[in-house]
C-alpha atoms as a PDB file:
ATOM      1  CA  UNK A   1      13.485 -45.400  -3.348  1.00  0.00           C
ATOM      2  CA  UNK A   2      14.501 -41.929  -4.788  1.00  0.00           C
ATOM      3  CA  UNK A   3      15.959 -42.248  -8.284  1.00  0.00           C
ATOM      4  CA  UNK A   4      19.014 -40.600  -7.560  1.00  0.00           C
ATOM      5  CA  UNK A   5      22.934 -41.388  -7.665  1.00  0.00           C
ATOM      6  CA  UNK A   6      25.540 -41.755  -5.774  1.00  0.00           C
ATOM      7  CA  UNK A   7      27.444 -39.162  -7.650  1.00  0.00           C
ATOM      8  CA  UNK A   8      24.489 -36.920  -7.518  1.00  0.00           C
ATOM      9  CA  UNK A   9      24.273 -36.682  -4.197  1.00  0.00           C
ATOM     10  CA  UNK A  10      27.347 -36.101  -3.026  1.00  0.00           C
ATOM     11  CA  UNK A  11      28.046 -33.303  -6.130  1.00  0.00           C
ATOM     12  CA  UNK A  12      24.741 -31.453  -4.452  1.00  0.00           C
ATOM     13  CA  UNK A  13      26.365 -31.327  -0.840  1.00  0.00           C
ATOM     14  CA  UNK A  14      29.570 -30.556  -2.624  1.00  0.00           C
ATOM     15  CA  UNK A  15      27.651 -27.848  -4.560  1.00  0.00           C
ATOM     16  CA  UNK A  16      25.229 -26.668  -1.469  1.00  0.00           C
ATOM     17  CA  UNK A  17      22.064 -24.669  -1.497  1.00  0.00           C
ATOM     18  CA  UNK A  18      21.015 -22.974  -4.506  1.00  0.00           C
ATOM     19  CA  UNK A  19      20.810 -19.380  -5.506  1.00  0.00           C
ATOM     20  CA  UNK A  20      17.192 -19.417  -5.665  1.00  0.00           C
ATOM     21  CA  UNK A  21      16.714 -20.840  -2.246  1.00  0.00           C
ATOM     22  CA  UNK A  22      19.456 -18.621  -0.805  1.00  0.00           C
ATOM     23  CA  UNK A  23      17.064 -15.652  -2.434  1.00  0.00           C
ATOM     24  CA  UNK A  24      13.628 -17.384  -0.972  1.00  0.00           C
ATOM     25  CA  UNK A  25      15.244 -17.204   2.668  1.00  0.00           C
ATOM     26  CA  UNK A  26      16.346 -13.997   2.428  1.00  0.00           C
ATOM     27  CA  UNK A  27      12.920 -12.885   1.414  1.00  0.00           C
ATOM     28  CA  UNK A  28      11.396 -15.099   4.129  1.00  0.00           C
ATOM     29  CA  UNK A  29      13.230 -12.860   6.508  1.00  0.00           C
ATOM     30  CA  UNK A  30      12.456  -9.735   4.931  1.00  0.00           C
ATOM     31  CA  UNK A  31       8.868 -10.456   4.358  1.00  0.00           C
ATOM     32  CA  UNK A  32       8.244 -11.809   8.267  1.00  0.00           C
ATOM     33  CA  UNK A  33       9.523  -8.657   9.416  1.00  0.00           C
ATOM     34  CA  UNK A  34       7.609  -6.723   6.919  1.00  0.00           C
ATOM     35  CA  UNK A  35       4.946  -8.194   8.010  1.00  0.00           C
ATOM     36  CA  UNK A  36       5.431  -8.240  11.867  1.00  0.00           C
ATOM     37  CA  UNK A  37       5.949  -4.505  11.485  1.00  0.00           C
ATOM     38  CA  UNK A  38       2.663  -3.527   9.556  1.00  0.00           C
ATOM     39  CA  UNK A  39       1.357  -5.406  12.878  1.00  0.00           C
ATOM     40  CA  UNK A  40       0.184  -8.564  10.894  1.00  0.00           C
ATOM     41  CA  UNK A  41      -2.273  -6.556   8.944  1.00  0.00           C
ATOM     42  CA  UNK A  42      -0.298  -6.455   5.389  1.00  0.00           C
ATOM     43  CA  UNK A  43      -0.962  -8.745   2.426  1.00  0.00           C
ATOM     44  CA  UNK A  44       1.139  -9.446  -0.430  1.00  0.00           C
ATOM     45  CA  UNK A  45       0.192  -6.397  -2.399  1.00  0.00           C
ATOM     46  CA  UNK A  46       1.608  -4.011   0.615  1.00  0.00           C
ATOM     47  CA  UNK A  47       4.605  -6.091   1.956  1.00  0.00           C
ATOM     48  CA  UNK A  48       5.328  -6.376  -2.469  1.00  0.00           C
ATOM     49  CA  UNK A  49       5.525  -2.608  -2.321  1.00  0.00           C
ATOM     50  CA  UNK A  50       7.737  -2.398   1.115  1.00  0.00           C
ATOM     51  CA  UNK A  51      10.204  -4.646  -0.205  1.00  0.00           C
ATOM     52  CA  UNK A  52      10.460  -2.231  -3.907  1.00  0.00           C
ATOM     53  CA  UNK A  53      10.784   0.622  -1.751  1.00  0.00           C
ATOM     54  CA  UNK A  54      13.820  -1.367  -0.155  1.00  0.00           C
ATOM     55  CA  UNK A  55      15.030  -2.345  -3.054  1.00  0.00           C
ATOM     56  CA  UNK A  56      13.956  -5.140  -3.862  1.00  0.00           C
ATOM     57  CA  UNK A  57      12.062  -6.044  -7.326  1.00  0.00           C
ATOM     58  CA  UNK A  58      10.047  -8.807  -6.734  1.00  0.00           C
ATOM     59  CA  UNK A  59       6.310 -10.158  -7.881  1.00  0.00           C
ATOM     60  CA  UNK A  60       3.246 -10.484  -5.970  1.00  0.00           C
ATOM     61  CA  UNK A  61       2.651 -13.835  -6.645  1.00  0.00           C
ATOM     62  CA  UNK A  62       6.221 -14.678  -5.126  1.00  0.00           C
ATOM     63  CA  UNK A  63       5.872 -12.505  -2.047  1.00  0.00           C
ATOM     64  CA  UNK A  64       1.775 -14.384  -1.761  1.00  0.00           C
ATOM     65  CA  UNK A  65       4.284 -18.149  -2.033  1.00  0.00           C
ATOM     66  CA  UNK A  66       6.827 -17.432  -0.358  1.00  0.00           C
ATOM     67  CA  UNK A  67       3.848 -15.777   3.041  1.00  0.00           C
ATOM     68  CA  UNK A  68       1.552 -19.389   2.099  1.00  0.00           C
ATOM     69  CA  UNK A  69       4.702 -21.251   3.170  1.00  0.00           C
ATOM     70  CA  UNK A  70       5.348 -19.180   5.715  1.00  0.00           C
ATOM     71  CA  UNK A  71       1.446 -19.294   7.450  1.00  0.00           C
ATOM     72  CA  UNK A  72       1.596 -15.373   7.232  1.00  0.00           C
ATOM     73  CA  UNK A  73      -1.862 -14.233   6.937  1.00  0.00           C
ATOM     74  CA  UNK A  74      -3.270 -10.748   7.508  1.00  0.00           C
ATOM     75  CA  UNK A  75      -5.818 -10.329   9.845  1.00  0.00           C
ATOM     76  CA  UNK A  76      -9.330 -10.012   8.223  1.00  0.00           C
ATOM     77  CA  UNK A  77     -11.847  -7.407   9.034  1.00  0.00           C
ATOM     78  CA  UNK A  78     -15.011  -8.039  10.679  1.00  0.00           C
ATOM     79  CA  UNK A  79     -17.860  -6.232  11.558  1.00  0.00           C
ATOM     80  CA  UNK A  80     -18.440  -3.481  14.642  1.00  0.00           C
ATOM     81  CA  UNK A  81     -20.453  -1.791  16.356  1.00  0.00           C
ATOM     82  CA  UNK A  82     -21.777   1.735  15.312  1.00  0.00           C
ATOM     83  CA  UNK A  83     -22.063   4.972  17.413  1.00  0.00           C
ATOM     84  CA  UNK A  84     -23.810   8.030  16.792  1.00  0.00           C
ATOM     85  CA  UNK A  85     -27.280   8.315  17.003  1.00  0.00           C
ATOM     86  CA  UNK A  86     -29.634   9.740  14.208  1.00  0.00           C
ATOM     87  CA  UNK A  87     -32.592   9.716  15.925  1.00  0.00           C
ATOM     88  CA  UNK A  88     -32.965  13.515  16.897  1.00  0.00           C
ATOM     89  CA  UNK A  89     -35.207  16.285  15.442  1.00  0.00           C
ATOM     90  CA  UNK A  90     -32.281  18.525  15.248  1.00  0.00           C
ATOM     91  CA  UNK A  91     -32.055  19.451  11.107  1.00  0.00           C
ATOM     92  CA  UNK A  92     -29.523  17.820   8.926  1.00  0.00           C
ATOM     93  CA  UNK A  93     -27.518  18.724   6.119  1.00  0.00           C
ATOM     94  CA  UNK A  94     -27.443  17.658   2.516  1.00  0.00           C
ATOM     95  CA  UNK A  95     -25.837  14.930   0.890  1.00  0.00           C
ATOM     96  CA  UNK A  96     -22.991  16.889  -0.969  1.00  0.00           C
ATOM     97  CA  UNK A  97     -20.795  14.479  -0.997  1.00  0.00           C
ATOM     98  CA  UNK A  98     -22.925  11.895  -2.733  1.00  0.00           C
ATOM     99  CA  UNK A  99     -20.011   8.851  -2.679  1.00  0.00           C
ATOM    100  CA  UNK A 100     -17.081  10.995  -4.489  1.00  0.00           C
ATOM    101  CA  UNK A 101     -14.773  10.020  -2.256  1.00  0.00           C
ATOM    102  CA  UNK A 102     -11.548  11.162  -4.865  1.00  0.00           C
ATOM    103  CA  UNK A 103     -10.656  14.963  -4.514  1.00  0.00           C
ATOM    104  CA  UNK A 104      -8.543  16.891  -6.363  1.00  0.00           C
ATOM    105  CA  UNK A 105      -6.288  18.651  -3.184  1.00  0.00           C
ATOM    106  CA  UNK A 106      -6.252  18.905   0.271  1.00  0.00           C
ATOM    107  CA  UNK A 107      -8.635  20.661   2.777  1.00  0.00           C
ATOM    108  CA  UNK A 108     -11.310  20.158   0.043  1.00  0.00           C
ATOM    109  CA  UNK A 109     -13.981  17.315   1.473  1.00  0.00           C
ATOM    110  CA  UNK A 110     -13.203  16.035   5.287  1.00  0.00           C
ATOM    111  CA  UNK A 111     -14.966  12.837   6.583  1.00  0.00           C
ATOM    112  CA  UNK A 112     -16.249  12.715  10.362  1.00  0.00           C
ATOM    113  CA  UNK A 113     -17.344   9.361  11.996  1.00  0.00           C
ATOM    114  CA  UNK A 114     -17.194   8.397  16.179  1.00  0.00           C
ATOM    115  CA  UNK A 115     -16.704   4.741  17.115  1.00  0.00           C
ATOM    116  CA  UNK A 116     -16.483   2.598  20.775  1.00  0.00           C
ATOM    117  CA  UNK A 117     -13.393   1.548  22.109  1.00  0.00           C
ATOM    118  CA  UNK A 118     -14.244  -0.840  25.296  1.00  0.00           C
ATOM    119  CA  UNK A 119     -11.989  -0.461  28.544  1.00  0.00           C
ATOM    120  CA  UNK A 120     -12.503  -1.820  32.006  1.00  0.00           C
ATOM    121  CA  UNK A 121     -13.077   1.637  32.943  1.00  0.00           C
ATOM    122  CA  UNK A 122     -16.526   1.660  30.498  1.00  0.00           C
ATOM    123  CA  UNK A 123     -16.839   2.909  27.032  1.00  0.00           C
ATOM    124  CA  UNK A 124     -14.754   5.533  25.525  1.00  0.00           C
ATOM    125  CA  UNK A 125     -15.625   7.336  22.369  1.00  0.00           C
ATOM    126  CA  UNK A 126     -12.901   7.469  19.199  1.00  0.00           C
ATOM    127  CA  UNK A 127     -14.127  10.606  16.880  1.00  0.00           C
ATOM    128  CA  UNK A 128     -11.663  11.279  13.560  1.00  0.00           C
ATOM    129  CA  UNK A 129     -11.689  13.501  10.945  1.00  0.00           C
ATOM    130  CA  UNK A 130     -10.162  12.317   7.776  1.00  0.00           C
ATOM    131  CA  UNK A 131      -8.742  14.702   4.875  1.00  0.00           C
ATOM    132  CA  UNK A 132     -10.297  12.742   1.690  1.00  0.00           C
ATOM    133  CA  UNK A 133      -7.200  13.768  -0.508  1.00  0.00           C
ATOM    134  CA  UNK A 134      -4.184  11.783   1.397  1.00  0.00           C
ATOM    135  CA  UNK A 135      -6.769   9.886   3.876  1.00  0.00           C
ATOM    136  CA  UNK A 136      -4.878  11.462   6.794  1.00  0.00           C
ATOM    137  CA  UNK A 137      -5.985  11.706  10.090  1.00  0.00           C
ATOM    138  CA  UNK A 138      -5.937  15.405  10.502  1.00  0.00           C
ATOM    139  CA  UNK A 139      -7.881  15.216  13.880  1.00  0.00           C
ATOM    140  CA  UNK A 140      -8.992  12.786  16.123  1.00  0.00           C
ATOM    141  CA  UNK A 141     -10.422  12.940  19.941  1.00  0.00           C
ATOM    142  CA  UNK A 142     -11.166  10.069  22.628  1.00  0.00           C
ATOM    143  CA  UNK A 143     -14.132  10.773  25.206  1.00  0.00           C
ATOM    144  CA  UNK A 144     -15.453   9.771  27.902  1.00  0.00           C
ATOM    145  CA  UNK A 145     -18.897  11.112  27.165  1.00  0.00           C
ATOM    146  CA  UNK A 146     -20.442  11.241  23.693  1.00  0.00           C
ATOM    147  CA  UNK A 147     -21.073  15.329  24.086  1.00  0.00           C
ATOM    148  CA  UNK A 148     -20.246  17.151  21.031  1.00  0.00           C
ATOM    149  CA  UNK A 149     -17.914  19.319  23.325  1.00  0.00           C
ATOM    150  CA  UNK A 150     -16.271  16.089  23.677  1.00  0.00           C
ATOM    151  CA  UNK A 151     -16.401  14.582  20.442  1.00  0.00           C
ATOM    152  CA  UNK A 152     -16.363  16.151  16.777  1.00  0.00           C
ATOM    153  CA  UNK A 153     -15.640  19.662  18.309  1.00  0.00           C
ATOM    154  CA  UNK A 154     -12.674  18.604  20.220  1.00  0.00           C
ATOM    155  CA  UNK A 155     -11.118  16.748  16.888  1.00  0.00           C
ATOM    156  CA  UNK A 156     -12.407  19.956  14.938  1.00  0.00           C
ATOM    157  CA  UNK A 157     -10.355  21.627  17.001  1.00  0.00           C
ATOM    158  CA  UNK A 158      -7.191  19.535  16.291  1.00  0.00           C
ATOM    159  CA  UNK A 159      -7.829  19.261  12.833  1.00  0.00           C
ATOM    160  CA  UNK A 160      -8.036  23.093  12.334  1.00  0.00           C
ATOM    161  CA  UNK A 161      -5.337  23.952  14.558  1.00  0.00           C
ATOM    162  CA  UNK A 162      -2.516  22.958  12.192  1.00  0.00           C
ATOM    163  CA  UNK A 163      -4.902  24.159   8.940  1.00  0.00           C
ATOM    164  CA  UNK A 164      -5.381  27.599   6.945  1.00  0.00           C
ATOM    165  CA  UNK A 165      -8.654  27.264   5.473  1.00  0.00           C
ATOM    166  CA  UNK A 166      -8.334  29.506   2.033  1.00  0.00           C
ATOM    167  CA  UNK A 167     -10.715  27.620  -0.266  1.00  0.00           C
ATOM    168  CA  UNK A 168     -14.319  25.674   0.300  1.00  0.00           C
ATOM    169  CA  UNK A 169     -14.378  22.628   2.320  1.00  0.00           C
ATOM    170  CA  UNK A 170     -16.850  20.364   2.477  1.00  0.00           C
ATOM    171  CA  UNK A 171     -16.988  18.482   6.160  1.00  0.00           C
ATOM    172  CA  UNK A 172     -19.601  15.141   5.603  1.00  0.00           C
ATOM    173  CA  UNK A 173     -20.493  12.959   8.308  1.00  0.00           C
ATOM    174  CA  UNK A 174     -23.718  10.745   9.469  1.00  0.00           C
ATOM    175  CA  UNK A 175     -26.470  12.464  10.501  1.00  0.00           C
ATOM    176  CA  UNK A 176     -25.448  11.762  14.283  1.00  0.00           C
ATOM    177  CA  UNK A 177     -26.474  13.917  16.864  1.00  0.00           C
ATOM    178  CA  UNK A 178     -23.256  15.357  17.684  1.00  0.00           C
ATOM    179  CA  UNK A 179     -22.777  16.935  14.316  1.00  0.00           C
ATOM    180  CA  UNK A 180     -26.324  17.907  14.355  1.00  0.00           C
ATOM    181  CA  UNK A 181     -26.209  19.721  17.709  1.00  0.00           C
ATOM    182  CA  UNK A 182     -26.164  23.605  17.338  1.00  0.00           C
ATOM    183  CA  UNK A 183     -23.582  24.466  18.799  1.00  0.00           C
ATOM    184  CA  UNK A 184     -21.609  22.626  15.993  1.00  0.00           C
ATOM    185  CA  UNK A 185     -23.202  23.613  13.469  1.00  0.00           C
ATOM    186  CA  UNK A 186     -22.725  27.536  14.387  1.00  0.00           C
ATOM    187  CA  UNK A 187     -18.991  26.490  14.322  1.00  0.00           C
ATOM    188  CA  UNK A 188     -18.984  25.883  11.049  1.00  0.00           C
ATOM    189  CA  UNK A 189     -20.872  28.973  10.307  1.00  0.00           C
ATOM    190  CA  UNK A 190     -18.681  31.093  11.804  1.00  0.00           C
ATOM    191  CA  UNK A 191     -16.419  30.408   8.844  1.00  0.00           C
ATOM    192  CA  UNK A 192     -18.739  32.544   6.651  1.00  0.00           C
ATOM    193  CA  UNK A 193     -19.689  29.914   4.163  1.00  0.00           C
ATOM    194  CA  UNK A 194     -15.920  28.576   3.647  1.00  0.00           C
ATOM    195  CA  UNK A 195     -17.272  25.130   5.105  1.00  0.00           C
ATOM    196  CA  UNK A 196     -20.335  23.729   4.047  1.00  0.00           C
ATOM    197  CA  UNK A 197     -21.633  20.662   5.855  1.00  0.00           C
ATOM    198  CA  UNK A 198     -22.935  17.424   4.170  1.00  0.00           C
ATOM    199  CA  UNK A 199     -24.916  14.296   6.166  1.00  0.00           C
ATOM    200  CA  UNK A 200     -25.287  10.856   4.431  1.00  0.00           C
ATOM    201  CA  UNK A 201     -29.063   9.451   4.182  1.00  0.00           C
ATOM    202  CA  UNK A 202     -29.790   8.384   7.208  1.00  0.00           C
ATOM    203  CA  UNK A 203     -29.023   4.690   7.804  1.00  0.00           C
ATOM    204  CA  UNK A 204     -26.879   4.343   4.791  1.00  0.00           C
ATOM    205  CA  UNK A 205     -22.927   3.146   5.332  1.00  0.00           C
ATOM    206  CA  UNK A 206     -21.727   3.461   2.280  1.00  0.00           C
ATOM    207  CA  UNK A 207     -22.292   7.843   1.690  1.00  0.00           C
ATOM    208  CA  UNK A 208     -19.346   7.333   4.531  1.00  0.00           C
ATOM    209  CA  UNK A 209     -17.504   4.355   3.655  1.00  0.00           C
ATOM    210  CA  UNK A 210     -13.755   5.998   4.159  1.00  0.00           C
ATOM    211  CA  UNK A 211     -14.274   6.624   8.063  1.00  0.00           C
ATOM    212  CA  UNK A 212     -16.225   3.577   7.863  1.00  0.00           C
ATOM    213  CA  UNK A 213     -13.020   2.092   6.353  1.00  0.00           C
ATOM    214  CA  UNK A 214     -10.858   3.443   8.850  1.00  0.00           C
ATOM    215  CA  UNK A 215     -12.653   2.463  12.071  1.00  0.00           C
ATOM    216  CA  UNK A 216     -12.536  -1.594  10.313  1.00  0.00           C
ATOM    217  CA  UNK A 217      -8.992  -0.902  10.192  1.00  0.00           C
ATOM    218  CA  UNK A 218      -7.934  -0.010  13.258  1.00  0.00           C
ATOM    219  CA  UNK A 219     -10.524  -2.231  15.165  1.00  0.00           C
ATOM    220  CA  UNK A 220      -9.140  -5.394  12.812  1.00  0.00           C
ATOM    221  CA  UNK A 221      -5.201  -4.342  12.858  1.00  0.00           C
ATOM    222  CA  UNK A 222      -4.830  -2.732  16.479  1.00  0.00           C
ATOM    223  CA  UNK A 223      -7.771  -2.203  18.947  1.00  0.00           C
ATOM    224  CA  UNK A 224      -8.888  -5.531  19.065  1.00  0.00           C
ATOM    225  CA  UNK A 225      -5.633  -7.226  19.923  1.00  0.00           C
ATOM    226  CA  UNK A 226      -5.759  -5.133  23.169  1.00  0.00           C
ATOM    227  CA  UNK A 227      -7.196  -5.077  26.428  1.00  0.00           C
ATOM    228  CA  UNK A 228      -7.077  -1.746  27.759  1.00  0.00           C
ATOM    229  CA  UNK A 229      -7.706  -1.439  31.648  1.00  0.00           C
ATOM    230  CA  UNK A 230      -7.477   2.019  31.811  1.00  0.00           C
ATOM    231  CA  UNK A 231      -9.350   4.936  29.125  1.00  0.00           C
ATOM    232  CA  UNK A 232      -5.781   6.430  29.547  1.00  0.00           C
ATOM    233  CA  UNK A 233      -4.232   3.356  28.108  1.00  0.00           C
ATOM    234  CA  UNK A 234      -6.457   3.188  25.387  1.00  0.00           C
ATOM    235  CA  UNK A 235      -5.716   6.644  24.664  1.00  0.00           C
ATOM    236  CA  UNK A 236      -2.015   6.052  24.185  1.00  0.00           C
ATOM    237  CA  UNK A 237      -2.507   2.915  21.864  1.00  0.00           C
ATOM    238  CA  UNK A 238      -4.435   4.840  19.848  1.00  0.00           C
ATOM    239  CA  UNK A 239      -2.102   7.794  19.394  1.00  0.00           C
ATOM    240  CA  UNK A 240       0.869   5.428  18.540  1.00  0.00           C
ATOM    241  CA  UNK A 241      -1.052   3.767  16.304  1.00  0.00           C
ATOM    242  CA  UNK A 242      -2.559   6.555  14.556  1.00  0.00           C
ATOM    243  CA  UNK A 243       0.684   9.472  14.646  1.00  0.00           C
ATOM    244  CA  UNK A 244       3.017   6.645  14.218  1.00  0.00           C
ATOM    245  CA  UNK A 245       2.160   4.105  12.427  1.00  0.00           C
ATOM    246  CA  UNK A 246      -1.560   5.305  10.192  1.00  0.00           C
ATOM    247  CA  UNK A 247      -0.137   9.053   9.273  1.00  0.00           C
ATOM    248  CA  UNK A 248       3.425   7.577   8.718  1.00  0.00           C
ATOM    249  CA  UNK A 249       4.641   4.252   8.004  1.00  0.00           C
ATOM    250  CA  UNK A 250       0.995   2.868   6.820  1.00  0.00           C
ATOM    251  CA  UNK A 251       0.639   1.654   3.040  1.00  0.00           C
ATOM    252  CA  UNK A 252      -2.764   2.683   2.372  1.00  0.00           C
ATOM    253  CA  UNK A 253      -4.429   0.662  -1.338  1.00  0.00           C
ATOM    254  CA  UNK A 254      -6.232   4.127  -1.792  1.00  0.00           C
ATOM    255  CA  UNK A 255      -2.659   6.000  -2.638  1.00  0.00           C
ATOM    256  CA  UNK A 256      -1.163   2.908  -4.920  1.00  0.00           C
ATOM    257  CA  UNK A 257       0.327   1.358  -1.660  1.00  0.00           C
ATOM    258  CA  UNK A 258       2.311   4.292  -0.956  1.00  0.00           C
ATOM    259  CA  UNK A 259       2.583   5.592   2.374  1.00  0.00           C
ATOM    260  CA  UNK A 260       1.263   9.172   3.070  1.00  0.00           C
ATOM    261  CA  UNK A 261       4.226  11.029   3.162  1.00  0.00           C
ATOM    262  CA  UNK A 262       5.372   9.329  -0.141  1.00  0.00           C
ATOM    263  CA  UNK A 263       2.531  10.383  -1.336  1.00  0.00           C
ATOM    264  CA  UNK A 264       2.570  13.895  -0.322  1.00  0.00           C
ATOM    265  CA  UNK A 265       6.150  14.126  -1.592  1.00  0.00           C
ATOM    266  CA  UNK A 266       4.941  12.887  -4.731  1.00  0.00           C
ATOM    267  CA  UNK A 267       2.293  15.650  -5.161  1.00  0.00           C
ATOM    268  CA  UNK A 268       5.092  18.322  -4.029  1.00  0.00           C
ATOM    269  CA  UNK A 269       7.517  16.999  -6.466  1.00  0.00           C
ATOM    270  CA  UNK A 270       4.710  17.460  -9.421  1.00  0.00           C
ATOM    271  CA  UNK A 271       3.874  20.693  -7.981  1.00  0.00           C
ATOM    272  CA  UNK A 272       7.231  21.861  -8.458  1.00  0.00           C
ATOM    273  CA  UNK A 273       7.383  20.627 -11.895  1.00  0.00           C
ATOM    274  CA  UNK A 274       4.228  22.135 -12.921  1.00  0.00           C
END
């Protein structure tokens, strides 16, 4: 038996819940739909910084308690399955890049990279270009073929269209055949030596890991909880989950957990001030 009183017990129905536990469901609440919303993908670093942009101050190790008891668990990544093929006699470009993946500004070093996405209707081919400054997707394209029509100049084409290039740009990518192929590589010439290109060493991951990074990502947090029947459905998943949620609502670890916008309001704001 429980070594508890009479008196006791009835003075904590009297009494009722605690504040505490009041506060630990309202945070249950807050923190399931927090984490619903980031599509089960956030941990207790991310959802901590949702809730303080909500207004509410609370630790990590509370938020990481309070998801244990709740059997909220991000989904982990795993591995996938890579696309382009090096294995061409077409020349390739330096390593500029080298692994600095932190840039001082925009339009200063883009990342390239073209993944699978599986449909009933065959493959179709994801290509993105990713602005290493806010980790934006400033252009993106989904093919049926693996062309570089189809591909990287298609999302080139995206990418630039909203862009003023006015200082050097570096644009790095595997040494796959699509960014290889002349009739990419003229494109970039035609900018008079504004863009220089950079390859990673053939074989080697890691002098890519950011569009490495993002192809885990969406794979772990979106692609693979869907069955597309259709390329045009996959097409569609992908937008929303790139223009609405990536680009917009996303907390990314890279930017201190702050979304992109935040954080490109933040480098406005010290712009201003300078």
């Amino acid at each position: 038996m429980l070594a508890v009183s009479k008196s006791g017990y009835y003075h904590w129905l009297k009494s009722g819940p605690s504040t505490l536990w009041k506060d630990n469901q309202k945070l249950s609440s807050l923190i399931k739909d927090i984490f619903e919303d980031s599509h089960q993908s956030y941990g207790a670093p991310r959802i901590k910084a949702e809730l303080k942009a909500l207004g509410f101050k609370v630790s990590k190790p509370r938020v990481a308690r309070i998801m244990k008891a709740n059997y909220l668990y991000a989904k982990r990544k795993r591995k996938f399955r890579t696309t382009t093929d090096s294995n061409h006699k077409y020349p390739t470009a330096p390593n500029l890049l080298n692994q600095c993946f932190s840039v001082a500004r925009a339009n200063q070093v883009w990342v390239s990279d073209i993944t699978y996405v599986e449909t009933n209707q065959g493959w179709s081919y994801l290509t993105v270009i990713i602005d290493l400054f806010n980790r934006k997707v400033i252009g993106w394209a989904l093919s049926d073929t693996l062309n570089t029509k189809d591909t990287i100049i298609k999302a080139w084409q995206m990418a630039i269209t909203n862009t003023t290039l006015t200082q050097p740009l570096i644009f790095h990518s595997d040494q796959g055949i699509q960014y290889a192929y002349q009739r990419f590589t003229n494109l970039l010439k035609s900018y008079n030596g504004l863009v220089k290109q950079s390859m990673s060493r053939k074989g080697n991951c890691w002098d890519n890991a950011v569009a490495e990074s993002f192809f885990k990502s969406l794979k772990v947090e979106w692609v693979y909880w869907h069955k597309y029947k259709l390329r045009s459905q996959a097409e569609l998943s992908i937008f929303q989950w790139i223009e609405t949620w990536y680009n917009n609502r996303r907390r990314h670890s890279y930017l201190g957990n702050r979304t992109i916008k935040e954080f490109e309001i933040e480098m406005y704001n010290q712009k201003l001030a300078a």
